[in-house]
ModelCIF file with pLDDT and N, C-alpha, C, O atoms, coordinates in Angstrom:
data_MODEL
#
_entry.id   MODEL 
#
_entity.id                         1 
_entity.type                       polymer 
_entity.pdbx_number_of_molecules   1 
#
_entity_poly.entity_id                      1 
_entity_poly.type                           'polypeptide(L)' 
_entity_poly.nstd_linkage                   no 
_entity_poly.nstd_monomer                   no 
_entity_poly.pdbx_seq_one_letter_code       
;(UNK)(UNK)(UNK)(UNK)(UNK)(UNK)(UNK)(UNK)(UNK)(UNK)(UNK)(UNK)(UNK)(UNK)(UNK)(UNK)
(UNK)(UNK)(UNK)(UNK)(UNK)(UNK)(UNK)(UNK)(UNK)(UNK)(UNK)(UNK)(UNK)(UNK)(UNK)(UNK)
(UNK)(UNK)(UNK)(UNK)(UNK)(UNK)(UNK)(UNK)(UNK)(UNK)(UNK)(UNK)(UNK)(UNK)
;
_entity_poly.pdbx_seq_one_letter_code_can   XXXXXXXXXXXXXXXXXXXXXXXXXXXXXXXXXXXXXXXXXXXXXX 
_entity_poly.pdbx_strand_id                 A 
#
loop_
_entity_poly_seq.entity_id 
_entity_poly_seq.num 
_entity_poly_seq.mon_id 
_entity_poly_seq.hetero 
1 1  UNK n 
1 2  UNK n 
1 3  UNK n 
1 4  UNK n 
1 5  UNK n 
1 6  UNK n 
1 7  UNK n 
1 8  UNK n 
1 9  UNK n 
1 10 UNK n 
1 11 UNK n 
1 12 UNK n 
1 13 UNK n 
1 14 UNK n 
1 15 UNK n 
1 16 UNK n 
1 17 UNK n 
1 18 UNK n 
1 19 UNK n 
1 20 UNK n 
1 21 UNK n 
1 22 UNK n 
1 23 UNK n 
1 24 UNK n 
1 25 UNK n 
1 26 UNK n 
1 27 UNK n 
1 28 UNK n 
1 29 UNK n 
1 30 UNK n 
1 31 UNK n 
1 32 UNK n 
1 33 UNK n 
1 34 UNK n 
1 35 UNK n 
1 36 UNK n 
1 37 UNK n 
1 38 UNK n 
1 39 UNK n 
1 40 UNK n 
1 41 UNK n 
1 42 UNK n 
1 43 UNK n 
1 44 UNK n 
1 45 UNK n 
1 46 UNK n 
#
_struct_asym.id          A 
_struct_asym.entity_id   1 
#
loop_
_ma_qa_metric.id 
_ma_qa_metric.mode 
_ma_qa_metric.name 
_ma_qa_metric.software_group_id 
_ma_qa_metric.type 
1 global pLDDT . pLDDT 
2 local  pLDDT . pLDDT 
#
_ma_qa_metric_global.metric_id      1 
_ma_qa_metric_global.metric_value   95.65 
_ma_qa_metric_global.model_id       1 
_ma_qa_metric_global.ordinal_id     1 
#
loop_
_ma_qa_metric_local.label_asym_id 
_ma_qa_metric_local.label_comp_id 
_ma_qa_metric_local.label_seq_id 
_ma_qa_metric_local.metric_id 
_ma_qa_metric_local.metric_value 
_ma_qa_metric_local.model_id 
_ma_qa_metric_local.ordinal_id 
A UNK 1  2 97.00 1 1  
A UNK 2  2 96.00 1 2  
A UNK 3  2 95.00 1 3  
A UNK 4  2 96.00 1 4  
A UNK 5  2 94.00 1 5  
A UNK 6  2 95.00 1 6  
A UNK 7  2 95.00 1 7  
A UNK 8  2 96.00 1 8  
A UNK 9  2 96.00 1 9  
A UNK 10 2 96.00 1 10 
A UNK 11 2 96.00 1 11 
A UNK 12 2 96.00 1 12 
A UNK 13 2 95.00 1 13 
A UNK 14 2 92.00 1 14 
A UNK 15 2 91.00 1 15 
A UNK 16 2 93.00 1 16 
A UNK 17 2 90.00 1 17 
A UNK 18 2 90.00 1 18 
A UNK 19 2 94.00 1 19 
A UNK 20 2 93.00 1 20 
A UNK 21 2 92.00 1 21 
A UNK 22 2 93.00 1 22 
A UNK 23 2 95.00 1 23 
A UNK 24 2 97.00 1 24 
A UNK 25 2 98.00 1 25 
A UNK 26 2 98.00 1 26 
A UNK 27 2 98.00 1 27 
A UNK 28 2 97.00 1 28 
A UNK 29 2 97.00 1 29 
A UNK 30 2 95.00 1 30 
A UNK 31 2 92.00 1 31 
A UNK 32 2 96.00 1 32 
A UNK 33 2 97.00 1 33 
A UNK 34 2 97.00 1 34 
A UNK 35 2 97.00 1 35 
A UNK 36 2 97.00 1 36 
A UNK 37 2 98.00 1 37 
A UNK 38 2 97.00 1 38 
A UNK 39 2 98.00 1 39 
A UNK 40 2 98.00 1 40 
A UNK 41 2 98.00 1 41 
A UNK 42 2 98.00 1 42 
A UNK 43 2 98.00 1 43 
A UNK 44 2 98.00 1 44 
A UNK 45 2 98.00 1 45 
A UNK 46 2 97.00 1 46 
#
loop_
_atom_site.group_PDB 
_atom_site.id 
_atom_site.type_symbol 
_atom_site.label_atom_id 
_atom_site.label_alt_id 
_atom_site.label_comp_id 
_atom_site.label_asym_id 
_atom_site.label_entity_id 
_atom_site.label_seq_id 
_atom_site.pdbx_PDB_ins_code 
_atom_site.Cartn_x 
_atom_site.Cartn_y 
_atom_site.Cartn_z 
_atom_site.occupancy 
_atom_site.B_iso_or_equiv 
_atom_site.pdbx_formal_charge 
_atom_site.auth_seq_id 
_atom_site.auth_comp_id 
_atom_site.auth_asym_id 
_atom_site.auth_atom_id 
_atom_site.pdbx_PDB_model_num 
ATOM 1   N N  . UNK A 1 1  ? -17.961 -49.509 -69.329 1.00 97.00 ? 1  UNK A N  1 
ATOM 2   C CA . UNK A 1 1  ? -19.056 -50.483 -69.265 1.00 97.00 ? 1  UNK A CA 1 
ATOM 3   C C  . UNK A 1 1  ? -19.011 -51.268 -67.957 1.00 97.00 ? 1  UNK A C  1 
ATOM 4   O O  . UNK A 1 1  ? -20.104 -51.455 -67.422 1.00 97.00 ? 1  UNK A O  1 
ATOM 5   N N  . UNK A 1 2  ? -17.721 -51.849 -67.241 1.00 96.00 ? 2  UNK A N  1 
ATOM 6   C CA . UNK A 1 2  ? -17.651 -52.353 -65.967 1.00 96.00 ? 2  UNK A CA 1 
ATOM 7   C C  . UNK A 1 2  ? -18.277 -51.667 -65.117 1.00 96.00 ? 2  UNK A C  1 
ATOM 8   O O  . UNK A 1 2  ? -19.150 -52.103 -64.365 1.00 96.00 ? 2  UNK A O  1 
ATOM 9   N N  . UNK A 1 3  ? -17.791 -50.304 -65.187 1.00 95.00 ? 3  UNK A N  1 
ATOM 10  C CA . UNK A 1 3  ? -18.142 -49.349 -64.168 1.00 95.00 ? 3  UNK A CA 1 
ATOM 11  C C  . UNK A 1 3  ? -19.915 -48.790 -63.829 1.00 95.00 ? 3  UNK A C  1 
ATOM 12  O O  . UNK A 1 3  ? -20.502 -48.383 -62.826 1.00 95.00 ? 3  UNK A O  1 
ATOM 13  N N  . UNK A 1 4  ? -20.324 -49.064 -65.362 1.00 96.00 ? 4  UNK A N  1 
ATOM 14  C CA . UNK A 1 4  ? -21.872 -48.476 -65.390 1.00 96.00 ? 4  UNK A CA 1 
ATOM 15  C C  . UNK A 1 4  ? -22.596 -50.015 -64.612 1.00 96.00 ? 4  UNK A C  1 
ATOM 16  O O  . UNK A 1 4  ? -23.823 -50.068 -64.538 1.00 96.00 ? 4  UNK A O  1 
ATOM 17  N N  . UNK A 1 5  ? -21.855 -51.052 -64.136 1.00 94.00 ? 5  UNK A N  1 
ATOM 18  C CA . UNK A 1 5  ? -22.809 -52.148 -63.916 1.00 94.00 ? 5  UNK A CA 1 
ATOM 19  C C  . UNK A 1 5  ? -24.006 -52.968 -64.658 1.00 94.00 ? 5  UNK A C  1 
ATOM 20  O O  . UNK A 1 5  ? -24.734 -53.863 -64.228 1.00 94.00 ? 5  UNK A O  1 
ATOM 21  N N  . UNK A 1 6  ? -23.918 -52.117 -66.356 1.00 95.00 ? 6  UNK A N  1 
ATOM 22  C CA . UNK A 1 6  ? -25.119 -52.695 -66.888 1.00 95.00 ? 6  UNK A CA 1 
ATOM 23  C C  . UNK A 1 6  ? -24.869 -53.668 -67.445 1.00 95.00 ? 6  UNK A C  1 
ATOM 24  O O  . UNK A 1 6  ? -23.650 -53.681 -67.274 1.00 95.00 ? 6  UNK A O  1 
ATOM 25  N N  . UNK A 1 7  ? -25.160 -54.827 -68.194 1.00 95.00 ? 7  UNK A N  1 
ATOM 26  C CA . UNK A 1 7  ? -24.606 -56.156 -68.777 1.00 95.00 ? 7  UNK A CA 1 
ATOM 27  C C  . UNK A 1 7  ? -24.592 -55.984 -69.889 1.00 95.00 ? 7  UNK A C  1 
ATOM 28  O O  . UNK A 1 7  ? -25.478 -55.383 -70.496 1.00 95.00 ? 7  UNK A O  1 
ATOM 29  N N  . UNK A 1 8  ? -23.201 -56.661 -70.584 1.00 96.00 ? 8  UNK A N  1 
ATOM 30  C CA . UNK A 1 8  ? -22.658 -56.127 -71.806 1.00 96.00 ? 8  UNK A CA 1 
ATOM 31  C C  . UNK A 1 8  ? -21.835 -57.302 -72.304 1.00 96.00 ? 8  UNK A C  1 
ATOM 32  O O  . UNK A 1 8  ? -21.362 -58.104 -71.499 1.00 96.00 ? 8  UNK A O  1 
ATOM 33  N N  . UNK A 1 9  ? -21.658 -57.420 -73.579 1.00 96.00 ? 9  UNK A N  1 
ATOM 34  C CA . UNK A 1 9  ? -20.594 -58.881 -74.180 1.00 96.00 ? 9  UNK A CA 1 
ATOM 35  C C  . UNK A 1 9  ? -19.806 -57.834 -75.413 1.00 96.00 ? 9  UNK A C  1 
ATOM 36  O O  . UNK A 1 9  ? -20.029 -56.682 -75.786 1.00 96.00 ? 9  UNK A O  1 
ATOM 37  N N  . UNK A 1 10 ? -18.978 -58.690 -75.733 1.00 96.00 ? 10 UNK A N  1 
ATOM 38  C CA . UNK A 1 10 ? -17.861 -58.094 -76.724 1.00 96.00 ? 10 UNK A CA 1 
ATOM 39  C C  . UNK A 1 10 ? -17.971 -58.938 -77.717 1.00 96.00 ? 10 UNK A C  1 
ATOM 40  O O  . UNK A 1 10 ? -18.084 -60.164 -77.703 1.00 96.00 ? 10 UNK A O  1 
ATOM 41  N N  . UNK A 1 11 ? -17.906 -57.774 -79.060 1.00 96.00 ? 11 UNK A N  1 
ATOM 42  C CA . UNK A 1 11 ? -17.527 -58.177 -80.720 1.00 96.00 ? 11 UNK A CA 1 
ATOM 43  C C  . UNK A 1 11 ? -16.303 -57.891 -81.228 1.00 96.00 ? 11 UNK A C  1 
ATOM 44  O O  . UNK A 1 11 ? -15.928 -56.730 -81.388 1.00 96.00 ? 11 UNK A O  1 
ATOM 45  N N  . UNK A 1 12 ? -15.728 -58.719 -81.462 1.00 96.00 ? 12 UNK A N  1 
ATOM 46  C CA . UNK A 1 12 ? -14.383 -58.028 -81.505 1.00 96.00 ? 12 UNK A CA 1 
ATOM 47  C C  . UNK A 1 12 ? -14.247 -58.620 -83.719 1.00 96.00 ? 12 UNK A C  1 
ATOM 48  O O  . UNK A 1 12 ? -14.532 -59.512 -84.518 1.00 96.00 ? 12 UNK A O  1 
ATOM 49  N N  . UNK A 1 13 ? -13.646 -57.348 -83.589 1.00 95.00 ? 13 UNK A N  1 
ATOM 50  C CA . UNK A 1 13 ? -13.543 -57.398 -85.037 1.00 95.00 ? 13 UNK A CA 1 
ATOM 51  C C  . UNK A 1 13 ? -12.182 -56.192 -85.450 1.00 95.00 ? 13 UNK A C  1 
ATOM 52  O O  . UNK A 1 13 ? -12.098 -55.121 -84.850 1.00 95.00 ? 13 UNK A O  1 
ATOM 53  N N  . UNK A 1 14 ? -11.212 -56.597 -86.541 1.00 92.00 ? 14 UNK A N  1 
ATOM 54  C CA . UNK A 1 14 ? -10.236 -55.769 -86.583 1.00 92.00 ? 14 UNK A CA 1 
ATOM 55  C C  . UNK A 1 14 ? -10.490 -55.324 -88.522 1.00 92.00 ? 14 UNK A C  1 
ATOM 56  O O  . UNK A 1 14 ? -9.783  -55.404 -89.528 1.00 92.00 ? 14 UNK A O  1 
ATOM 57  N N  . UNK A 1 15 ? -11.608 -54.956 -88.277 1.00 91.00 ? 15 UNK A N  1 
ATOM 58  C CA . UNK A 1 15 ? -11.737 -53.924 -89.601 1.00 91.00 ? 15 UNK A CA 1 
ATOM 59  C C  . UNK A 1 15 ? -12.981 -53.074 -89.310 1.00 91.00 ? 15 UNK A C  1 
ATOM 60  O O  . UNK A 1 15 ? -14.091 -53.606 -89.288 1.00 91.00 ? 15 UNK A O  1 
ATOM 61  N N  . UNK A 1 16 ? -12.802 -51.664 -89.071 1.00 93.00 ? 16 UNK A N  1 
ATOM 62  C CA . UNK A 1 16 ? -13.604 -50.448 -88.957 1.00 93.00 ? 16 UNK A CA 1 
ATOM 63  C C  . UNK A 1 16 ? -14.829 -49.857 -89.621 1.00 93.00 ? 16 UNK A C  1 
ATOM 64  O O  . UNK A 1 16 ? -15.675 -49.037 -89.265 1.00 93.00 ? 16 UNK A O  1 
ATOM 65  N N  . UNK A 1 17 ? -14.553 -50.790 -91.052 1.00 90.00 ? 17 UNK A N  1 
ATOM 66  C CA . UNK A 1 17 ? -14.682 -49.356 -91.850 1.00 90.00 ? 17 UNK A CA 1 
ATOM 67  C C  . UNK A 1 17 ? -16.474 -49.980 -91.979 1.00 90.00 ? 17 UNK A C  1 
ATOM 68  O O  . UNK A 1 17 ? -17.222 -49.534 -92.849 1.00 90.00 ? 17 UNK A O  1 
ATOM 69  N N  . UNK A 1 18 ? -16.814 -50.774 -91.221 1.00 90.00 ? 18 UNK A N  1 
ATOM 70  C CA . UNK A 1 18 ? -18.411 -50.936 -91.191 1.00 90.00 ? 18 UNK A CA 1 
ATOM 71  C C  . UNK A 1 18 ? -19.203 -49.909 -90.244 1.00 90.00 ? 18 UNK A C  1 
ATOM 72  O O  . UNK A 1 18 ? -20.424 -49.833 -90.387 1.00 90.00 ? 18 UNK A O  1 
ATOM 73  N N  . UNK A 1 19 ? -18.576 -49.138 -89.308 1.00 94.00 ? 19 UNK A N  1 
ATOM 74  C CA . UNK A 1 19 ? -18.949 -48.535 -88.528 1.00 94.00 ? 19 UNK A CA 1 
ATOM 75  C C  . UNK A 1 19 ? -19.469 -46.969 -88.890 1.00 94.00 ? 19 UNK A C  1 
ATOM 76  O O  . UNK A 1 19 ? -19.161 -46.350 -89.908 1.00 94.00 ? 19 UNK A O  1 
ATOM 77  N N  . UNK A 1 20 ? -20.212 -46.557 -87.953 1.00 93.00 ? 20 UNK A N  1 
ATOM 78  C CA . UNK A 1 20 ? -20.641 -45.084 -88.761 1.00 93.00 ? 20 UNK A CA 1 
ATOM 79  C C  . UNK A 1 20 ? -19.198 -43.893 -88.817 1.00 93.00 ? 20 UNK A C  1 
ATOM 80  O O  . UNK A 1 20 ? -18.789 -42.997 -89.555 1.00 93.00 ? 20 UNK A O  1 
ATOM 81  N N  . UNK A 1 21 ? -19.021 -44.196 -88.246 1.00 92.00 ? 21 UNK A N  1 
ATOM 82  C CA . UNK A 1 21 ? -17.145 -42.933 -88.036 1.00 92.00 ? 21 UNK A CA 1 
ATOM 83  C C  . UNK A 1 21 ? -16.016 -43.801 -88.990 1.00 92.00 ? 21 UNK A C  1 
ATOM 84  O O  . UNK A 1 21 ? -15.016 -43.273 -89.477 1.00 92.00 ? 21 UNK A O  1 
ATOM 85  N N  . UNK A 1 22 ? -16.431 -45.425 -89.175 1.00 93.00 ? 22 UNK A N  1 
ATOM 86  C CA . UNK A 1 22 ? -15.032 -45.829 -89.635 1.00 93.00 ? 22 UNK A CA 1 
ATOM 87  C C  . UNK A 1 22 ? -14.030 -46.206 -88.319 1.00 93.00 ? 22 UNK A C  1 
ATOM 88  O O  . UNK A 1 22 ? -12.916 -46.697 -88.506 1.00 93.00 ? 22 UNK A O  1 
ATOM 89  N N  . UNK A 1 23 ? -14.506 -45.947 -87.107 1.00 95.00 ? 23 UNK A N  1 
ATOM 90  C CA . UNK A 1 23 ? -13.506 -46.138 -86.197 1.00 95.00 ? 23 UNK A CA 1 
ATOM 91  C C  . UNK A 1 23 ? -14.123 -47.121 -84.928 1.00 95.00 ? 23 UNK A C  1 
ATOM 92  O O  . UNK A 1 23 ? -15.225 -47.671 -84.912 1.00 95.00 ? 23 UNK A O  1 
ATOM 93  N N  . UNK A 1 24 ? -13.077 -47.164 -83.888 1.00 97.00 ? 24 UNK A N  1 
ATOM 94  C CA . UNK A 1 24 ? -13.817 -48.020 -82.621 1.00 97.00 ? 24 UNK A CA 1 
ATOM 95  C C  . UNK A 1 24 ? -13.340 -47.797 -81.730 1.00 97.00 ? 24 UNK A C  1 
ATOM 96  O O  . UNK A 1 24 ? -12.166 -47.425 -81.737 1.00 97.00 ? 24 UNK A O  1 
ATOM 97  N N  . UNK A 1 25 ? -14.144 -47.947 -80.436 1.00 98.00 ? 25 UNK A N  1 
ATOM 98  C CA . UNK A 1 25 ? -15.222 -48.696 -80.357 1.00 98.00 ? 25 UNK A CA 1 
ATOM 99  C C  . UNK A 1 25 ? -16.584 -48.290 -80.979 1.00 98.00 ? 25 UNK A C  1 
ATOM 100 O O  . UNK A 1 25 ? -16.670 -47.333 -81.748 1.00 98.00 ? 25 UNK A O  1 
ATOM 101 N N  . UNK A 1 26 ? -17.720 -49.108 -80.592 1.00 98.00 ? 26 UNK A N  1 
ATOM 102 C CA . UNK A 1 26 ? -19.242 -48.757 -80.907 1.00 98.00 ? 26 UNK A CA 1 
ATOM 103 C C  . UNK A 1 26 ? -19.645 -49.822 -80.215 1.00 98.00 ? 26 UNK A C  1 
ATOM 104 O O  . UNK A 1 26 ? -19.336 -51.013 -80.166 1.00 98.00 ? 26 UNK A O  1 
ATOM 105 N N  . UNK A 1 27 ? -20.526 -49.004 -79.610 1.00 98.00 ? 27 UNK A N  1 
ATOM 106 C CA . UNK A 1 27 ? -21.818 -49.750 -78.998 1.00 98.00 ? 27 UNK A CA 1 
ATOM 107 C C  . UNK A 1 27 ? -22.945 -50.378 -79.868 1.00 98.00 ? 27 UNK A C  1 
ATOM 108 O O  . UNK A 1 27 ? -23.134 -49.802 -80.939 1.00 98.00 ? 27 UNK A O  1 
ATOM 109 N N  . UNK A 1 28 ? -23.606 -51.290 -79.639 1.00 97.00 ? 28 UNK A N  1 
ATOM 110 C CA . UNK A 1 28 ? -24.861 -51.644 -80.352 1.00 97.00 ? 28 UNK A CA 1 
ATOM 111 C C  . UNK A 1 28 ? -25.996 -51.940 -78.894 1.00 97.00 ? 28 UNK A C  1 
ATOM 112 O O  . UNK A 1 28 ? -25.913 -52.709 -77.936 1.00 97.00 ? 28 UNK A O  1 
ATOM 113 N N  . UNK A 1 29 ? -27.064 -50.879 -79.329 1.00 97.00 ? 29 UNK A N  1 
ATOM 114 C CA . UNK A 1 29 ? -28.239 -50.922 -78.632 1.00 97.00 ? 29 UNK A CA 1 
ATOM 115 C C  . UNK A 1 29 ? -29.601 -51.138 -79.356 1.00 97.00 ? 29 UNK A C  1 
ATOM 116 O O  . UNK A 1 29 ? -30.338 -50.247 -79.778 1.00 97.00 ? 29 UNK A O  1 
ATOM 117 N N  . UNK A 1 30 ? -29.764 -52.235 -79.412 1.00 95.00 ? 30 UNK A N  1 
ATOM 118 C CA . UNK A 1 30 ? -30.902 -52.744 -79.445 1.00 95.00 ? 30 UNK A CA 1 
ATOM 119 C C  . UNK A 1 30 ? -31.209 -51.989 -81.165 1.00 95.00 ? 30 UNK A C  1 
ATOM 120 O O  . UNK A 1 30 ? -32.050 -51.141 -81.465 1.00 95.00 ? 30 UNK A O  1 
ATOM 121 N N  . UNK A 1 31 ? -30.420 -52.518 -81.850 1.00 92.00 ? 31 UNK A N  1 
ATOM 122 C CA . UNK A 1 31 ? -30.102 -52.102 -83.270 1.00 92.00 ? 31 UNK A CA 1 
ATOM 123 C C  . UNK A 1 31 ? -29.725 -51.389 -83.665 1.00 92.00 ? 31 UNK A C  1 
ATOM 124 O O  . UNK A 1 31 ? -29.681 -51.317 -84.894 1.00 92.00 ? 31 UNK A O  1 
ATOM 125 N N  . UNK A 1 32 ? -29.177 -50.338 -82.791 1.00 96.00 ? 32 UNK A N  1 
ATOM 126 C CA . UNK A 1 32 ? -28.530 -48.741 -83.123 1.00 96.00 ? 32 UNK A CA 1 
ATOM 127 C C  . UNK A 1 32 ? -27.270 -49.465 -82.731 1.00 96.00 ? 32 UNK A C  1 
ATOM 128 O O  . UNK A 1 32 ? -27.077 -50.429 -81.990 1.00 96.00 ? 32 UNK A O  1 
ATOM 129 N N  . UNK A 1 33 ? -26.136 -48.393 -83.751 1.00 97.00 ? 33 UNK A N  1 
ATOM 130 C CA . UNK A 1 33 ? -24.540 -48.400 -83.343 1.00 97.00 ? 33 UNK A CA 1 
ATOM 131 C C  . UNK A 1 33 ? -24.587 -47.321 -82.987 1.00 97.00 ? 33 UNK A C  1 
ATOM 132 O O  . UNK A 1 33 ? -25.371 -46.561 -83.555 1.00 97.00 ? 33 UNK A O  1 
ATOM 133 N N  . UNK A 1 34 ? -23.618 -46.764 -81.725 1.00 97.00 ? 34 UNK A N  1 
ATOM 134 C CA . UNK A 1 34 ? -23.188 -45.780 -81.248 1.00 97.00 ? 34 UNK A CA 1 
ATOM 135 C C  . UNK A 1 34 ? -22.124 -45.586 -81.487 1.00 97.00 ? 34 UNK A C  1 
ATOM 136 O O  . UNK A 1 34 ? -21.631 -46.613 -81.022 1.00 97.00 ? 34 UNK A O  1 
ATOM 137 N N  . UNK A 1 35 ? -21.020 -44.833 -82.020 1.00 97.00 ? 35 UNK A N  1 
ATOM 138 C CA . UNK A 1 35 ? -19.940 -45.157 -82.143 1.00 97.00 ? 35 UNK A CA 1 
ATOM 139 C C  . UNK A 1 35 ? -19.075 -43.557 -81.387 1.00 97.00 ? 35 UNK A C  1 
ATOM 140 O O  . UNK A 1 35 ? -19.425 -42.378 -81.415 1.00 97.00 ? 35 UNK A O  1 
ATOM 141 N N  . UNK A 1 36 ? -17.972 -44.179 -80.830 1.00 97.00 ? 36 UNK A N  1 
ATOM 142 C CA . UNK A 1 36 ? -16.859 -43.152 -80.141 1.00 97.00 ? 36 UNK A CA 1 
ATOM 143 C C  . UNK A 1 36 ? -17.087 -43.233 -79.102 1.00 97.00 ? 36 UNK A C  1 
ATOM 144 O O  . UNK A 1 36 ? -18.252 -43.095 -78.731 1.00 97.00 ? 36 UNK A O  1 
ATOM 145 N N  . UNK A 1 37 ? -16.007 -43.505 -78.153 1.00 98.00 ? 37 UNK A N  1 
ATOM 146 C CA . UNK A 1 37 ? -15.588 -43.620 -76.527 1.00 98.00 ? 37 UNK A CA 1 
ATOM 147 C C  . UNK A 1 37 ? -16.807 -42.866 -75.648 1.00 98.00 ? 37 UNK A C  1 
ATOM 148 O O  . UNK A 1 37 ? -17.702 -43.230 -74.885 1.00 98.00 ? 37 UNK A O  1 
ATOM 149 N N  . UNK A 1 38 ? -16.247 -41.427 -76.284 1.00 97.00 ? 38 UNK A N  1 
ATOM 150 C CA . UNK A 1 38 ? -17.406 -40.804 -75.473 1.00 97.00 ? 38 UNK A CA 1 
ATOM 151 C C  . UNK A 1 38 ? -19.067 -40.469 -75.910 1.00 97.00 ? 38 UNK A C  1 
ATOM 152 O O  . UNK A 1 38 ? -19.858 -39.830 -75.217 1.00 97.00 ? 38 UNK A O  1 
ATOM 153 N N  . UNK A 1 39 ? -19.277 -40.934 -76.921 1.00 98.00 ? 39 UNK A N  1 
ATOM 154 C CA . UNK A 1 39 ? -20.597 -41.460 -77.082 1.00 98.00 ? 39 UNK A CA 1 
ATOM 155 C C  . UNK A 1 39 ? -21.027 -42.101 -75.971 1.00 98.00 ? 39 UNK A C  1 
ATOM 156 O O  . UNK A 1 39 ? -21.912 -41.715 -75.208 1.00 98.00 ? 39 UNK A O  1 
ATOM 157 N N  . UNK A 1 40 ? -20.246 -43.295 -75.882 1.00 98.00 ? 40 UNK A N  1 
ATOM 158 C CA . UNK A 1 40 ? -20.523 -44.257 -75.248 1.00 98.00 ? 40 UNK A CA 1 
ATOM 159 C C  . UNK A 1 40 ? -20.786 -44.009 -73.829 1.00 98.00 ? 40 UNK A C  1 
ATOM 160 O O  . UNK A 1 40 ? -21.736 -44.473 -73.198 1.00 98.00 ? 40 UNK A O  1 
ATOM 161 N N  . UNK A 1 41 ? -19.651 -43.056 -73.268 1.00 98.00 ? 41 UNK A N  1 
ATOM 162 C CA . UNK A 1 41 ? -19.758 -42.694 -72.176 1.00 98.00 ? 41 UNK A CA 1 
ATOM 163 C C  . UNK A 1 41 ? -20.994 -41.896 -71.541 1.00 98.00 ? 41 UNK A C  1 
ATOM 164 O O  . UNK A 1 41 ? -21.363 -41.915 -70.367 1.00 98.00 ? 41 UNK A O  1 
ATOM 165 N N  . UNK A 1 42 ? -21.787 -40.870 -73.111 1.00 98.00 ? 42 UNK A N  1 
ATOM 166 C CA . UNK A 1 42 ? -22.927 -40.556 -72.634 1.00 98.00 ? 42 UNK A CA 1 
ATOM 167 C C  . UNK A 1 42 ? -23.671 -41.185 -72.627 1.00 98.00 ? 42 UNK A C  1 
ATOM 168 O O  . UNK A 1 42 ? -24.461 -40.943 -71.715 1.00 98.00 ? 42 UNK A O  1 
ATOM 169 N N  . UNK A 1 43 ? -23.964 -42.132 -73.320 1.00 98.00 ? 43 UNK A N  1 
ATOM 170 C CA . UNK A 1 43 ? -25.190 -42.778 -73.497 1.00 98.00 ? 43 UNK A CA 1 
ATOM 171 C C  . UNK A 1 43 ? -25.389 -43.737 -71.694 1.00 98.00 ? 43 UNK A C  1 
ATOM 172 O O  . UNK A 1 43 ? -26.432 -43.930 -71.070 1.00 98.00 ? 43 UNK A O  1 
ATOM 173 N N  . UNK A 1 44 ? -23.772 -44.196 -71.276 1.00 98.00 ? 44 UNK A N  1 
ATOM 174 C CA . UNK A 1 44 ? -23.965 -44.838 -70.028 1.00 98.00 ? 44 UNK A CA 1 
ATOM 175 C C  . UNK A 1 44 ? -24.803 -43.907 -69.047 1.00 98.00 ? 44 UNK A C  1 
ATOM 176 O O  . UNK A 1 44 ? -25.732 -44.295 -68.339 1.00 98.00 ? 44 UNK A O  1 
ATOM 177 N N  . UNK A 1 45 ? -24.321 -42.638 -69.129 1.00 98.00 ? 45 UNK A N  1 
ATOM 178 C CA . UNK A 1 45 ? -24.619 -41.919 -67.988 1.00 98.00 ? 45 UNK A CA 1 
ATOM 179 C C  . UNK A 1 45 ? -26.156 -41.651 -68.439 1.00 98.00 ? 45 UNK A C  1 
ATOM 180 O O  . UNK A 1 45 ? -26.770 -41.319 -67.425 1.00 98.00 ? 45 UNK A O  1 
ATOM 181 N N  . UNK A 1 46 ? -27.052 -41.668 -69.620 1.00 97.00 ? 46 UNK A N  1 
ATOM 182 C CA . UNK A 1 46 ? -28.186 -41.913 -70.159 1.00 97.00 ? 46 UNK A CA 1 
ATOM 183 C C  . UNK A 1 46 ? -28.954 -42.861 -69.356 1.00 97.00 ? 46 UNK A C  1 
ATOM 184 O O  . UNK A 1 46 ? -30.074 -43.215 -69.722 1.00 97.00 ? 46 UNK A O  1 
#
């Protein structure tokens, strides 16, 4: 997220199991969760 330059804030939360995989990280875009590293990573390069 530093690297893509786009502007971003942190949720930090230490229980998973709200997420679509159960795991983290996840993104939230504009009401969608993205969830998994490299999700994330595509969606930057998106």
């Amino acid at each position: 997220l530093n690297m893509s330059g786009l502007p971003w804030q942190r949720q930090d939360t230490s229980d998973p199991r709200q997420m679509p995989k159960q795991k983290l990280p996840a993104i939230k875009v504009d009401g969608t969760i993205i969830p998994d590293s490299e999700n994330i990573r595509r969606y930057l390069e998106s």
